[in-house]
Protein backbone atom coordinates (compact mmCIF):
# COMPACT_ATOMS: atom_id res chain seq x y z
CA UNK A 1 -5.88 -2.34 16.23
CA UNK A 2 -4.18 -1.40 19.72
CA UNK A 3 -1.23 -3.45 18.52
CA UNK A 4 -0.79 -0.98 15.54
CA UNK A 5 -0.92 2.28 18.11
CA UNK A 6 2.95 2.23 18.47
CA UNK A 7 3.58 2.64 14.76
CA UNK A 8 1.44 5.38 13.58
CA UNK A 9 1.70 6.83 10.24
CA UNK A 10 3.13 10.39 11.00
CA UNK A 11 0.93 11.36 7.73
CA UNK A 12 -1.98 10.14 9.02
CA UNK A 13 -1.70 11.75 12.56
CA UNK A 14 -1.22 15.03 10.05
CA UNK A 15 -4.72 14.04 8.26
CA UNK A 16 -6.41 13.60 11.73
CA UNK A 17 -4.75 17.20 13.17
CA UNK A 18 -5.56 18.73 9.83
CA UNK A 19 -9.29 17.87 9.73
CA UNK A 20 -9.61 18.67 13.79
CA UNK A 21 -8.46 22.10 12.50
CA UNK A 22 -10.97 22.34 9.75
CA UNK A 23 -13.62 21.27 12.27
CA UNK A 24 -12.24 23.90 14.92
CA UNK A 25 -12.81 27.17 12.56
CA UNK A 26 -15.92 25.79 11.38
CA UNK A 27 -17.45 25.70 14.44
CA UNK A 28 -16.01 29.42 15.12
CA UNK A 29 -17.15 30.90 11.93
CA UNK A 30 -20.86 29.68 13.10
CA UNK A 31 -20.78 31.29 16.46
CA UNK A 32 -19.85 34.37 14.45
């Protein structure tokens, strides 16, 4: 797996940024 790190899908690094997102405001709306 460590061999694959220096080609990373640029769509999946946008999946993994997307969902931290998601995960980010959901936590803030609960605080709320």
């Amino acid at each position: 797996m460590s061999e694959k790190k220096e080609k990373v899908d640029p769509c999946f690094l946008a999946w993994v940024h997307l969902f931290e997102v998601l995960e980010k405001e959901k936590n803030e709306k609960k605080e709320q």
